[in-house]
PDB file of N, CA and C in Angstrom:
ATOM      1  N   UNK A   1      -7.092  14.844 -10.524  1.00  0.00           N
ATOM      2  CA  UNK A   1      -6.834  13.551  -9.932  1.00  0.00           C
ATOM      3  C   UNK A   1      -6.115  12.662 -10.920  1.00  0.00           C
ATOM      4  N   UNK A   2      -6.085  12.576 -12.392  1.00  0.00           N
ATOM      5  CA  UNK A   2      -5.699  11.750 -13.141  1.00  0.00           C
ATOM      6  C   UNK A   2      -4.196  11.768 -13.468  1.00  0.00           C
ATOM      7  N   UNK A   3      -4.153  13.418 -13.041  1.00  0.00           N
ATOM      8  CA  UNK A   3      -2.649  13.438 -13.158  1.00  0.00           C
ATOM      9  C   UNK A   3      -1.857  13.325 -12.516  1.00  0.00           C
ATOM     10  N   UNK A   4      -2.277  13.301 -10.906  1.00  0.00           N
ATOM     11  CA  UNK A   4      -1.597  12.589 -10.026  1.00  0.00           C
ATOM     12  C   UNK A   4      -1.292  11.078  -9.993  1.00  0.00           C
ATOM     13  N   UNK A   5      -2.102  10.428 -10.443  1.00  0.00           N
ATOM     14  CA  UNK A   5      -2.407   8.774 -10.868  1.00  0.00           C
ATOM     15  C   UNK A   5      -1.278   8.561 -11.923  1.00  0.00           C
ATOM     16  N   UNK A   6      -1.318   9.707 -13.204  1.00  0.00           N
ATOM     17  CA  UNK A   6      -0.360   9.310 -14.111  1.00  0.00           C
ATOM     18  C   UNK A   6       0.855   9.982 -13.659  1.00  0.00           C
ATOM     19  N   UNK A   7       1.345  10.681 -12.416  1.00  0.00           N
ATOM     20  CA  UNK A   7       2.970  10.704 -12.201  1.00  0.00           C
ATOM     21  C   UNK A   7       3.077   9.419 -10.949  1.00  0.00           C
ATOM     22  N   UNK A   8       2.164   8.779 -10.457  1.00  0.00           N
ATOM     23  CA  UNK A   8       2.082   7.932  -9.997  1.00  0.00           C
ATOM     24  C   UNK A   8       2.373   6.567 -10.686  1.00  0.00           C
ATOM     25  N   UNK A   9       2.186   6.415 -11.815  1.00  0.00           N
ATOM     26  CA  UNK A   9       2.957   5.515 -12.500  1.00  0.00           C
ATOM     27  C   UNK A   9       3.679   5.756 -13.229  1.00  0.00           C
ATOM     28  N   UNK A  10       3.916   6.861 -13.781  1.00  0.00           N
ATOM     29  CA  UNK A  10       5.235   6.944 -14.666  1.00  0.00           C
ATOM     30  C   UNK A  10       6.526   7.235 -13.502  1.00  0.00           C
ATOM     31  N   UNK A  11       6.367   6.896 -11.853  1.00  0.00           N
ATOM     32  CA  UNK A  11       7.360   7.094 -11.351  1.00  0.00           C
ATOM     33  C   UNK A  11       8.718   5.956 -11.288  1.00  0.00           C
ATOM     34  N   UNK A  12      10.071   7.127 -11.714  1.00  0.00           N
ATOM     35  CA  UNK A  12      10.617   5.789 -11.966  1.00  0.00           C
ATOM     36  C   UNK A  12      10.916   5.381 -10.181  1.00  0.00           C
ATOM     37  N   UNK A  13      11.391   5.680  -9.555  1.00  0.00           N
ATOM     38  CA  UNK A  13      11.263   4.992  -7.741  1.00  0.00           C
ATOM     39  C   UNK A  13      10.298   3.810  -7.982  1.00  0.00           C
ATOM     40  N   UNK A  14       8.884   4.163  -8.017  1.00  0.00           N
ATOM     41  CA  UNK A  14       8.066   3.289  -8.181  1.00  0.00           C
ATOM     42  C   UNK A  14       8.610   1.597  -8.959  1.00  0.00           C
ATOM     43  N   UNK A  15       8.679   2.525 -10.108  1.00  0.00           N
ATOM     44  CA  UNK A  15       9.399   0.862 -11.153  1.00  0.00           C
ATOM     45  C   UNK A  15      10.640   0.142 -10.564  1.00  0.00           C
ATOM     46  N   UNK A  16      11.403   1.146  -9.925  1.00  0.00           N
ATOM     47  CA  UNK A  16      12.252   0.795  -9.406  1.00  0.00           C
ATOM     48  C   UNK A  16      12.663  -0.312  -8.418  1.00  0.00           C
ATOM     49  N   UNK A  17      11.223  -0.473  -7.789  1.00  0.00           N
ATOM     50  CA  UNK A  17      11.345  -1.402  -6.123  1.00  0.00           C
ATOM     51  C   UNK A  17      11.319  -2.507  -6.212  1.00  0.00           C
ATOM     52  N   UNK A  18      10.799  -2.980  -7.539  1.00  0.00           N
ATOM     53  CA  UNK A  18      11.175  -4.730  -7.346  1.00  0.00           C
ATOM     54  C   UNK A  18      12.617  -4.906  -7.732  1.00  0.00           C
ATOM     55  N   UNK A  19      13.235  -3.769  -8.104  1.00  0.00           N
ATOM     56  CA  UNK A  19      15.073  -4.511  -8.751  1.00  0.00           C
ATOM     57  C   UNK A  19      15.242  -4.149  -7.823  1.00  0.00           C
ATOM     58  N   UNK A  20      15.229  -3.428  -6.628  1.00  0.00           N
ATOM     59  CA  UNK A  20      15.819  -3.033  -5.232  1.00  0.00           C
ATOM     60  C   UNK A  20      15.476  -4.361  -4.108  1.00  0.00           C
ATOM     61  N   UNK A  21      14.097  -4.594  -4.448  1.00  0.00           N
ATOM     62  CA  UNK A  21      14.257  -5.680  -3.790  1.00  0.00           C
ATOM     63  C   UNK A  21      14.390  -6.996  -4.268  1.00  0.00           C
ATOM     64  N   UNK A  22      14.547  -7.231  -5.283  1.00  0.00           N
ATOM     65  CA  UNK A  22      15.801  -8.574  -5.592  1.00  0.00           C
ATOM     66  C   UNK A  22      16.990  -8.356  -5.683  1.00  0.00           C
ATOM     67  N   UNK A  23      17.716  -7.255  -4.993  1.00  0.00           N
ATOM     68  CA  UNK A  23      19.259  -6.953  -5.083  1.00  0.00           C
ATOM     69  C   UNK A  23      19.337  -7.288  -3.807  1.00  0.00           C
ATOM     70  N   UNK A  24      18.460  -6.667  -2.670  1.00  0.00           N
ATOM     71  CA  UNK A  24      18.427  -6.808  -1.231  1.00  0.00           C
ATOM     72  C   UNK A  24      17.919  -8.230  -0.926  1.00  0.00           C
ATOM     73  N   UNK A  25      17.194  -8.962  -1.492  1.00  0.00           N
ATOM     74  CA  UNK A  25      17.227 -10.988  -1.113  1.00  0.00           C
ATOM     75  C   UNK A  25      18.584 -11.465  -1.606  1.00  0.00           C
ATOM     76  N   UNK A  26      19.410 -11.037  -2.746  1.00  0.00           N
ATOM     77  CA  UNK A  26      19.804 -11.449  -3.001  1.00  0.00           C
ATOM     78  C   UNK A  26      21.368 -11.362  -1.944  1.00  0.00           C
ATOM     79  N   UNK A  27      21.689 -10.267  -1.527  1.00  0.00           N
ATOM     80  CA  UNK A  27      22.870  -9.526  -0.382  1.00  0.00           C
ATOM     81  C   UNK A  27      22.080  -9.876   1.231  1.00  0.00           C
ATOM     82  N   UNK A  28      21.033 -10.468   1.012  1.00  0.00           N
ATOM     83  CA  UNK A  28      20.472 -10.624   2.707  1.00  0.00           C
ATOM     84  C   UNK A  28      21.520 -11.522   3.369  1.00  0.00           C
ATOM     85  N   UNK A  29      22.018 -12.116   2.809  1.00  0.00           N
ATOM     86  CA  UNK A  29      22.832 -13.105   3.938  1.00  0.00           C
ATOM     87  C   UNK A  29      24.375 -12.677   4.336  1.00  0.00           C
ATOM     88  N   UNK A  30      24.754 -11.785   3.108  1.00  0.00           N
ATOM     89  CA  UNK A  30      25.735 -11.116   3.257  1.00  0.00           C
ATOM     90  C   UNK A  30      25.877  -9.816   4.085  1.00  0.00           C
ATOM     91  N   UNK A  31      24.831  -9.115   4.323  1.00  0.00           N
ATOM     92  CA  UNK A  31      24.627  -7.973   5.062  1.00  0.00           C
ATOM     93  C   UNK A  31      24.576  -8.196   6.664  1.00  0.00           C
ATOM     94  N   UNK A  32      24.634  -7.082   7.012  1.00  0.00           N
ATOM     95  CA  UNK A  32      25.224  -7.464   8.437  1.00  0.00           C
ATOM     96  C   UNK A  32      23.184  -7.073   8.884  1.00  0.00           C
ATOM     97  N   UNK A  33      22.930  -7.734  10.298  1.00  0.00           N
ATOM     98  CA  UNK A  33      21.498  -7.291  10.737  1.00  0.00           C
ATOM     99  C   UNK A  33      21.287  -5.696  10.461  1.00  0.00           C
ATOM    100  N   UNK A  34      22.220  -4.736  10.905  1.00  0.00           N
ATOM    101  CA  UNK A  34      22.072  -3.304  10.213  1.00  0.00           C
ATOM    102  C   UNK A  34      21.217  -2.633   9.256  1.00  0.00           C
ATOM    103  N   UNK A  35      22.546  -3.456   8.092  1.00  0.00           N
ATOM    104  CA  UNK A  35      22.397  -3.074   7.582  1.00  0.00           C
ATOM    105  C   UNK A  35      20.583  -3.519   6.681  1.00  0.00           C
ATOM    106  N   UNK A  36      20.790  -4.694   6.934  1.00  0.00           N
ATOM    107  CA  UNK A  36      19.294  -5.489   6.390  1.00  0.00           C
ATOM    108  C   UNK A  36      18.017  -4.365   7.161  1.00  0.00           C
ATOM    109  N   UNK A  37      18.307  -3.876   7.980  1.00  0.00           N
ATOM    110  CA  UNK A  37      17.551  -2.923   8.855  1.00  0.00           C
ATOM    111  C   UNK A  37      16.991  -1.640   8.160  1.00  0.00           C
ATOM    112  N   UNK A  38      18.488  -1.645   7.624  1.00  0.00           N
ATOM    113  CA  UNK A  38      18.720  -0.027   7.247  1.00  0.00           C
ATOM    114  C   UNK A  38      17.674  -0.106   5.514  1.00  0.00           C
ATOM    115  N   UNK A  39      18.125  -1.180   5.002  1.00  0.00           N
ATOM    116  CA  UNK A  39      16.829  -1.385   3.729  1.00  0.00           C
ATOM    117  C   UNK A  39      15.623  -1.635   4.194  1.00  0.00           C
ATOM    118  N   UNK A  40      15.315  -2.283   4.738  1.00  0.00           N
ATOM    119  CA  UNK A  40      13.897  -2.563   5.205  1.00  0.00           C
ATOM    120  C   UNK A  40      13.180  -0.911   5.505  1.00  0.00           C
ATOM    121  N   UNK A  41      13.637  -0.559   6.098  1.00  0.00           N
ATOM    122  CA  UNK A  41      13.633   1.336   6.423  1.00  0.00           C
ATOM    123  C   UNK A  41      13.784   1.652   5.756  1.00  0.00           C
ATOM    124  N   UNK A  42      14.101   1.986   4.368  1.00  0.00           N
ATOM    125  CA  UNK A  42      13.899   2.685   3.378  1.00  0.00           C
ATOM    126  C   UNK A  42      13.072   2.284   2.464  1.00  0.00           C
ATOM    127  N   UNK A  43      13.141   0.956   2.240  1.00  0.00           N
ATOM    128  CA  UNK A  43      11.517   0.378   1.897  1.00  0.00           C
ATOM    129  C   UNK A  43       9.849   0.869   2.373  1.00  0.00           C
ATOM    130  N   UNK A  44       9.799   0.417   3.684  1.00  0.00           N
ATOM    131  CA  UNK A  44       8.936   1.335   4.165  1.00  0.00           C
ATOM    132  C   UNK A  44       8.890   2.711   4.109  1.00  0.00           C
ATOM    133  N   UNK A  45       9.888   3.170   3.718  1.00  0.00           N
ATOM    134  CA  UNK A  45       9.743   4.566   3.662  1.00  0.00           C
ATOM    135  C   UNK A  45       9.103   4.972   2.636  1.00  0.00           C
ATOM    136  N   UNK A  46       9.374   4.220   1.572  1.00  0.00           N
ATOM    137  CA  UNK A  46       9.474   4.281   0.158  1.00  0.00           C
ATOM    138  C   UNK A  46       7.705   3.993   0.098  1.00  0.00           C
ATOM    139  N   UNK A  47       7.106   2.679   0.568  1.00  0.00           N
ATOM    140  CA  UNK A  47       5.952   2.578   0.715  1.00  0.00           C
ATOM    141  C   UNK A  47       5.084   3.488   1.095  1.00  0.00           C
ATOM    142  N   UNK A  48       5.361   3.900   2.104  1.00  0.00           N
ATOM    143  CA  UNK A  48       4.692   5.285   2.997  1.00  0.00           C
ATOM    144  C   UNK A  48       4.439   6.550   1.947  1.00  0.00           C
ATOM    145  N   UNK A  49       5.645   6.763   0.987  1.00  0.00           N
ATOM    146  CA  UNK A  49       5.416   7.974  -0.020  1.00  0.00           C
ATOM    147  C   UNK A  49       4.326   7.308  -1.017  1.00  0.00           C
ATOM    148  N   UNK A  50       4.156   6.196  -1.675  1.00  0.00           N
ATOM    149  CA  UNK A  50       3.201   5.865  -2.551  1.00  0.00           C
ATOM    150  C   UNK A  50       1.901   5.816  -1.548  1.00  0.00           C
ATOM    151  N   UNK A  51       2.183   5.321  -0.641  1.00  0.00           N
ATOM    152  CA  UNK A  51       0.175   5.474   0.312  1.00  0.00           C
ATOM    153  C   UNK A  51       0.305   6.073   0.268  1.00  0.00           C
ATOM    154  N   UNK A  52       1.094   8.112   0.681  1.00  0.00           N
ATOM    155  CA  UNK A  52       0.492   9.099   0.879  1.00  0.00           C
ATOM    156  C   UNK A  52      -0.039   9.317  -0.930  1.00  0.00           C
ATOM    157  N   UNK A  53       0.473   8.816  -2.153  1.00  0.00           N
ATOM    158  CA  UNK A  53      -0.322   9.500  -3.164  1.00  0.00           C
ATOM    159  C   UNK A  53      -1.126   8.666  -2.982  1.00  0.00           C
ATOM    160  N   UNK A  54      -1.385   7.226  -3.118  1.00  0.00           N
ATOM    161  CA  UNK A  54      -2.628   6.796  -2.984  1.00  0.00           C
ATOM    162  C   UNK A  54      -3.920   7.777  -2.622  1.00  0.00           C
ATOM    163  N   UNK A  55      -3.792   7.665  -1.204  1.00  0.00           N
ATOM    164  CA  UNK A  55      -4.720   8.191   0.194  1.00  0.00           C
ATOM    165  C   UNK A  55      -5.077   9.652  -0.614  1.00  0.00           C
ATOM    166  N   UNK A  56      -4.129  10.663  -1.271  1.00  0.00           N
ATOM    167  CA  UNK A  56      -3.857  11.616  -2.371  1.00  0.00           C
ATOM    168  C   UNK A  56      -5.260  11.746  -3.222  1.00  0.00           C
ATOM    169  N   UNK A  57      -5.152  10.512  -4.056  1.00  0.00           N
ATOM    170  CA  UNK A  57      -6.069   9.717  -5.041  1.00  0.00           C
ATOM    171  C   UNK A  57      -7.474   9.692  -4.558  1.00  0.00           C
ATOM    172  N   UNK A  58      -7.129   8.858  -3.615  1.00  0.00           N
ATOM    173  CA  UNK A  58      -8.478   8.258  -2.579  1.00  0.00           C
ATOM    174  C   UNK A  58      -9.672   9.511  -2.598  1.00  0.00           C
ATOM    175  N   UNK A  59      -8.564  10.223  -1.583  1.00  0.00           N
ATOM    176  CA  UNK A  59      -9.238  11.605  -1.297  1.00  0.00           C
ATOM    177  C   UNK A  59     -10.064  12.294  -2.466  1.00  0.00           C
ATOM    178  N   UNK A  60      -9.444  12.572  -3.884  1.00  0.00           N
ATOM    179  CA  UNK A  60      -9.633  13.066  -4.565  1.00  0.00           C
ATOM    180  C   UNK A  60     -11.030  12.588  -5.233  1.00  0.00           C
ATOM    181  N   UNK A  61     -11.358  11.353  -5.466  1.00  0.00           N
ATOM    182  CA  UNK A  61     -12.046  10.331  -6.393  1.00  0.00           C
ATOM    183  C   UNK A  61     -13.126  10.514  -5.535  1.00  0.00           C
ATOM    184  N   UNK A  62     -12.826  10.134  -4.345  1.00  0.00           N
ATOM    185  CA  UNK A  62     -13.928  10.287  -3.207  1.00  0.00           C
ATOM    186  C   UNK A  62     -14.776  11.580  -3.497  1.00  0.00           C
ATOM    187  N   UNK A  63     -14.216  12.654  -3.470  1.00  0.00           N
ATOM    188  CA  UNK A  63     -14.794  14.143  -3.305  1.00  0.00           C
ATOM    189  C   UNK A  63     -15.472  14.153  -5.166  1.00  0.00           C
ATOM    190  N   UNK A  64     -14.719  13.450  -5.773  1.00  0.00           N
ATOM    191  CA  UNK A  64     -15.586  13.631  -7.309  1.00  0.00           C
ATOM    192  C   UNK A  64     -16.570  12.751  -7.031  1.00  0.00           C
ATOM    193  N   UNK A  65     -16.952  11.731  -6.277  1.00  0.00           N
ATOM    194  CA  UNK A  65     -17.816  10.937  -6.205  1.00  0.00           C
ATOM    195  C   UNK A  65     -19.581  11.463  -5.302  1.00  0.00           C
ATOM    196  N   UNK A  66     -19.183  12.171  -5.064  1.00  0.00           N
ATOM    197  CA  UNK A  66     -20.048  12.345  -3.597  1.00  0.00           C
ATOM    198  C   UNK A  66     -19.970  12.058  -2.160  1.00  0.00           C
ATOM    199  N   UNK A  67     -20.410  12.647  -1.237  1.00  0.00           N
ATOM    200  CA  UNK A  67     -20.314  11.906   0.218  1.00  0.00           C
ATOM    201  C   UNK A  67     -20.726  11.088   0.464  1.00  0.00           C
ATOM    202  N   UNK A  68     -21.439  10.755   0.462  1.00  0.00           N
ATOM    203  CA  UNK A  68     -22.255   9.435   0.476  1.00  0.00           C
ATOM    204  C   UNK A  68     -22.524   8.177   0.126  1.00  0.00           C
ATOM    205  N   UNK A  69     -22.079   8.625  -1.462  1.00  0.00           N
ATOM    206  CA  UNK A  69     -21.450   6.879  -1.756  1.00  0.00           C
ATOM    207  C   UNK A  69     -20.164   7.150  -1.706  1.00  0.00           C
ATOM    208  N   UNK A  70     -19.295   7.967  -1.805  1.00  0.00           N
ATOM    209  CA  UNK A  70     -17.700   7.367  -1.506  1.00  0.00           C
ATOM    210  C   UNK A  70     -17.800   6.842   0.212  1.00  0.00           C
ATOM    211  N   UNK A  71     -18.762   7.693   1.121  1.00  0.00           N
ATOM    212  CA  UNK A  71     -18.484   7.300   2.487  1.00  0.00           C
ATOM    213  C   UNK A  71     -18.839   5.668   2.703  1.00  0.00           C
ATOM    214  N   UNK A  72     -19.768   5.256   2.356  1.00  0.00           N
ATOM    215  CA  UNK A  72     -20.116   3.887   1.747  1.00  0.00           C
ATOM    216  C   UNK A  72     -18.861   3.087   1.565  1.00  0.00           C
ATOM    217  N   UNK A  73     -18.489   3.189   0.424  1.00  0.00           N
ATOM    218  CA  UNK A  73     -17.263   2.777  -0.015  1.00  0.00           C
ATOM    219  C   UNK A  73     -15.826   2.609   1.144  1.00  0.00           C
ATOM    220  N   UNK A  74     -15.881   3.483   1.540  1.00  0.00           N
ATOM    221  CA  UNK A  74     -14.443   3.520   2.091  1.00  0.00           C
ATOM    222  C   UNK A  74     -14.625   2.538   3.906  1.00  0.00           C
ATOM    223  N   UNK A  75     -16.153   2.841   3.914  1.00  0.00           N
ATOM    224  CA  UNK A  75     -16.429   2.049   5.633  1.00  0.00           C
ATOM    225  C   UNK A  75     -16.354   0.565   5.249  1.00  0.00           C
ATOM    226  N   UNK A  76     -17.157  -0.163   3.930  1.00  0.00           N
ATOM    227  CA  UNK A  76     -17.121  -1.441   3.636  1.00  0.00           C
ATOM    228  C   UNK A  76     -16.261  -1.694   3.434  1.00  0.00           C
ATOM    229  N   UNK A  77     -15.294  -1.195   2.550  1.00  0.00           N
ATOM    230  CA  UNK A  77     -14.153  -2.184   2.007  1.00  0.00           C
ATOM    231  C   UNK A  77     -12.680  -1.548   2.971  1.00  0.00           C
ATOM    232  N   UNK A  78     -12.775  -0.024   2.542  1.00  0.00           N
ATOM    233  CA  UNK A  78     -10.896   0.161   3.211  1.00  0.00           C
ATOM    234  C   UNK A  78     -10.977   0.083   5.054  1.00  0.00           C
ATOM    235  N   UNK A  79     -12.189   0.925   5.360  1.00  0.00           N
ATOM    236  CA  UNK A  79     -11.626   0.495   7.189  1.00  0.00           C
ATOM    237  C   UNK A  79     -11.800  -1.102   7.674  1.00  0.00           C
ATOM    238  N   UNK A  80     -12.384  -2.188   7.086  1.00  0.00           N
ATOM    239  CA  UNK A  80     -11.811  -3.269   7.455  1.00  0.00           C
ATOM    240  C   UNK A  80     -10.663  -3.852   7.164  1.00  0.00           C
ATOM    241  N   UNK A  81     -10.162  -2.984   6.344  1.00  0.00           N
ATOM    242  CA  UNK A  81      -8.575  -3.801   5.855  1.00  0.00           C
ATOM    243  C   UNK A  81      -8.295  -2.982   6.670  1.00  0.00           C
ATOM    244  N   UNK A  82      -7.736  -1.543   7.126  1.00  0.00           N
ATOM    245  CA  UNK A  82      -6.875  -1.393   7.433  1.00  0.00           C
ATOM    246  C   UNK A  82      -7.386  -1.335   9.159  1.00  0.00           C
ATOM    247  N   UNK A  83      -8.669  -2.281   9.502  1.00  0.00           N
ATOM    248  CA  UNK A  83      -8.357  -2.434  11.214  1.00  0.00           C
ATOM    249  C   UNK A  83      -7.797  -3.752  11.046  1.00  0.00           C
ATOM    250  N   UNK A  84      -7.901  -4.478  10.019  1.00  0.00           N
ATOM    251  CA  UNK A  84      -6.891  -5.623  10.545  1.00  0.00           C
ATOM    252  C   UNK A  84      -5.849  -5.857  10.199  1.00  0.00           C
ATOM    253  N   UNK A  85      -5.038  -4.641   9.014  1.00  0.00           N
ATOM    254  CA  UNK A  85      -4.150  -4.551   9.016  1.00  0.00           C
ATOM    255  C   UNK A  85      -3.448  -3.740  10.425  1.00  0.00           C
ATOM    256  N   UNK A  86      -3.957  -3.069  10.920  1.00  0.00           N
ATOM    257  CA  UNK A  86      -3.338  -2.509  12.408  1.00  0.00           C
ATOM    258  C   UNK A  86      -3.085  -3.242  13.635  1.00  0.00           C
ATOM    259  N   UNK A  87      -4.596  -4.076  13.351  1.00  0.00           N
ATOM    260  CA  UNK A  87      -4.574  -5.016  14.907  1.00  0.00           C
ATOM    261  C   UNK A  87      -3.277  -6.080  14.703  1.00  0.00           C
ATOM    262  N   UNK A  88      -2.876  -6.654  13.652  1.00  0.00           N
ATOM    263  CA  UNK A  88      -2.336  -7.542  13.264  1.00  0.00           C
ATOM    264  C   UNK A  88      -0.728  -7.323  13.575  1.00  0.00           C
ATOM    265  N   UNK A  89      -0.549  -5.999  12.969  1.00  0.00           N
ATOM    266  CA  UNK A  89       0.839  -5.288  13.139  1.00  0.00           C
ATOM    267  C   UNK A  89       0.626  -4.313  14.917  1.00  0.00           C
ATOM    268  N   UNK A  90       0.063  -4.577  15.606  1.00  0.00           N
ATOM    269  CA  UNK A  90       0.185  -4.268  16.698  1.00  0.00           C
ATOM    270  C   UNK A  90       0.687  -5.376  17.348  1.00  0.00           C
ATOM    271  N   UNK A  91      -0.149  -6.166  17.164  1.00  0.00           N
ATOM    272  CA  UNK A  91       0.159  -7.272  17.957  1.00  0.00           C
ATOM    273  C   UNK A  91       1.789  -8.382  17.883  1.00  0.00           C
ATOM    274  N   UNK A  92       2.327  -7.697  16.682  1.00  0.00           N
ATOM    275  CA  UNK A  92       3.730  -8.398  15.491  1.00  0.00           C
ATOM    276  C   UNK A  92       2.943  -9.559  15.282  1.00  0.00           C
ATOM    277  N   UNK A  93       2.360  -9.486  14.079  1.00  0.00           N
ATOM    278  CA  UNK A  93       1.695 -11.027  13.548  1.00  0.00           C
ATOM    279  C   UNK A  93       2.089 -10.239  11.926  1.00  0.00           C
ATOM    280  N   UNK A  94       2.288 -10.848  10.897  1.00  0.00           N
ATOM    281  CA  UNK A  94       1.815 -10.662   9.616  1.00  0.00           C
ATOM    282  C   UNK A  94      -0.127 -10.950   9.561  1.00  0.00           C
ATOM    283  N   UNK A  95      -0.501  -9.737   8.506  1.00  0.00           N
ATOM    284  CA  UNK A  95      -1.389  -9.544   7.643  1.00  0.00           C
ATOM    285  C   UNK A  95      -1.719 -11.401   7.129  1.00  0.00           C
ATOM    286  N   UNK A  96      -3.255 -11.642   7.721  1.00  0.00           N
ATOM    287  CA  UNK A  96      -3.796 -12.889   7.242  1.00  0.00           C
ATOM    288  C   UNK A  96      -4.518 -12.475   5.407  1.00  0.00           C
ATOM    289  N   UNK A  97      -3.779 -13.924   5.051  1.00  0.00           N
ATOM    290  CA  UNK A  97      -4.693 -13.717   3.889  1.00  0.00           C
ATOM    291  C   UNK A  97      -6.019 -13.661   3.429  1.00  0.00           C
ATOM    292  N   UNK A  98      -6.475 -13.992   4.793  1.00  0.00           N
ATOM    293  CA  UNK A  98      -8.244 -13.885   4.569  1.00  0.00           C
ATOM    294  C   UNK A  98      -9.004 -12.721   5.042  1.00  0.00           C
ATOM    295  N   UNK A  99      -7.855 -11.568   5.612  1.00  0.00           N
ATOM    296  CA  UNK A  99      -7.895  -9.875   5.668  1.00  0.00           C
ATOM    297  C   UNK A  99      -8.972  -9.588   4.450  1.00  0.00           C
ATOM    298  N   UNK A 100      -9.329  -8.471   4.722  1.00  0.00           N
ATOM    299  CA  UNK A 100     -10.464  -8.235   3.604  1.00  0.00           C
ATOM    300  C   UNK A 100      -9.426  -6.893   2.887  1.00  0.00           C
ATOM    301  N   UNK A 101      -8.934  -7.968   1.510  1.00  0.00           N
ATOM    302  CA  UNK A 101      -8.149  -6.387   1.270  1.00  0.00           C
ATOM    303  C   UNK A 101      -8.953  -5.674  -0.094  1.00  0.00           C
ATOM    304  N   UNK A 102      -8.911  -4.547  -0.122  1.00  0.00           N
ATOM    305  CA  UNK A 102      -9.917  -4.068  -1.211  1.00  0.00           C
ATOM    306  C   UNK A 102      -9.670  -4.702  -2.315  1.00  0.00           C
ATOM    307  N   UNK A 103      -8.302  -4.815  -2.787  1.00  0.00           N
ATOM    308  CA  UNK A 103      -8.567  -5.332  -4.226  1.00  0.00           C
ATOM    309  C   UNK A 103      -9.577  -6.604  -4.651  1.00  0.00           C
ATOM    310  N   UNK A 104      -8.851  -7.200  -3.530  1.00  0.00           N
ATOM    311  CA  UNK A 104      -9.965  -8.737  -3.632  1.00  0.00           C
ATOM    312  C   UNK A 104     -11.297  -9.069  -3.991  1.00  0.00           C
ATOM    313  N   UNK A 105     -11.583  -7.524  -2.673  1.00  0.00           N
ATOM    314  CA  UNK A 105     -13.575  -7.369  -2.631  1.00  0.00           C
ATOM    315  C   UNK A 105     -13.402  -6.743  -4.165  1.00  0.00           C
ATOM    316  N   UNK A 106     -13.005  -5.882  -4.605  1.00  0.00           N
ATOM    317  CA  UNK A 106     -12.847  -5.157  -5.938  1.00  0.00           C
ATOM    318  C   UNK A 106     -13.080  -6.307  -7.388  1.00  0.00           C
ATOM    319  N   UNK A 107     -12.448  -6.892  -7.301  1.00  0.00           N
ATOM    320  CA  UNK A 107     -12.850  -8.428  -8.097  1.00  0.00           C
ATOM    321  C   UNK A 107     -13.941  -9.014  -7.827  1.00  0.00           C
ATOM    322  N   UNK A 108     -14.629  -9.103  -6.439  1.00  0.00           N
ATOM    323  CA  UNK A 108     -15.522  -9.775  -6.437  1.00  0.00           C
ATOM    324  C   UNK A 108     -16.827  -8.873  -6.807  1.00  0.00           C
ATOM    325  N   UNK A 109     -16.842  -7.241  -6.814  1.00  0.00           N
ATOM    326  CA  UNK A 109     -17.599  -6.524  -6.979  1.00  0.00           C
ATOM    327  C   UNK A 109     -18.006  -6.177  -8.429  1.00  0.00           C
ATOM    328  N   UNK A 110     -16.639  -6.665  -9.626  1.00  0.00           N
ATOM    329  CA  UNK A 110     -17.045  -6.271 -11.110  1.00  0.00           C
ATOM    330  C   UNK A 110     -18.392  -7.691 -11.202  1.00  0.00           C
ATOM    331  N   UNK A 111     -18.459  -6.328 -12.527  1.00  0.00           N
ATOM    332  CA  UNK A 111     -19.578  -7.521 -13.095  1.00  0.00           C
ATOM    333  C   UNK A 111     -18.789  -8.373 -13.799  1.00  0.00           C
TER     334      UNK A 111
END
């Protein structure tokens, strides 16, 4: 699991996405709707490959953990983020900031 975590950050794509996306705010007004389309779609795409290592991770940490407390874990904190991250994007609303997103509870959980 650790070494998936560490090609997970030594990826350069990864480092890459905030200069991609201050090149793309910066050409948004110049781009035609398309094309602004056509980045946004590869963004998400791009996102989608880091959740699958995440979820990767998840999986992994979980199974070193036990069933029982990782199952714990993943019902309290990740399936309420991601039912209201779904209901939210079903409905076309943006993600509220008062969503329960793990990191948050994660801060509130250290000692």
């Amino acid at each position: 699991m650790a070494e998936n975590l560490r090609k997970l950050v030594s990826s350069e794509s990864l480092r890459s996405m905030l200069d991609k996306l201050e090149l793309w705010l910066r050409d948004y007004n110049k781009n035609s709707c398309d094309q602004n389309l056509n980045v946004c779609l590869e963004f998400i795409e791009q996102v989608a490959k880091v959740q699958g290592q995440l979820f990767g991770i998840l999986t992994a940490t979980a199974q070193e953990g036990g069933r029982n407390d990782s199952l714990e874990v993943i019902k309290s904190r990740l399936l309420p983020w991601l039912e209201a991250s779904f209901t939210c994007a079903s409905l076309g609303k943006p993600v509220s900031s008062k969503a329960p997103f793990p990191q948050v509870r994660m801060l509130k959980d250290s000692p």
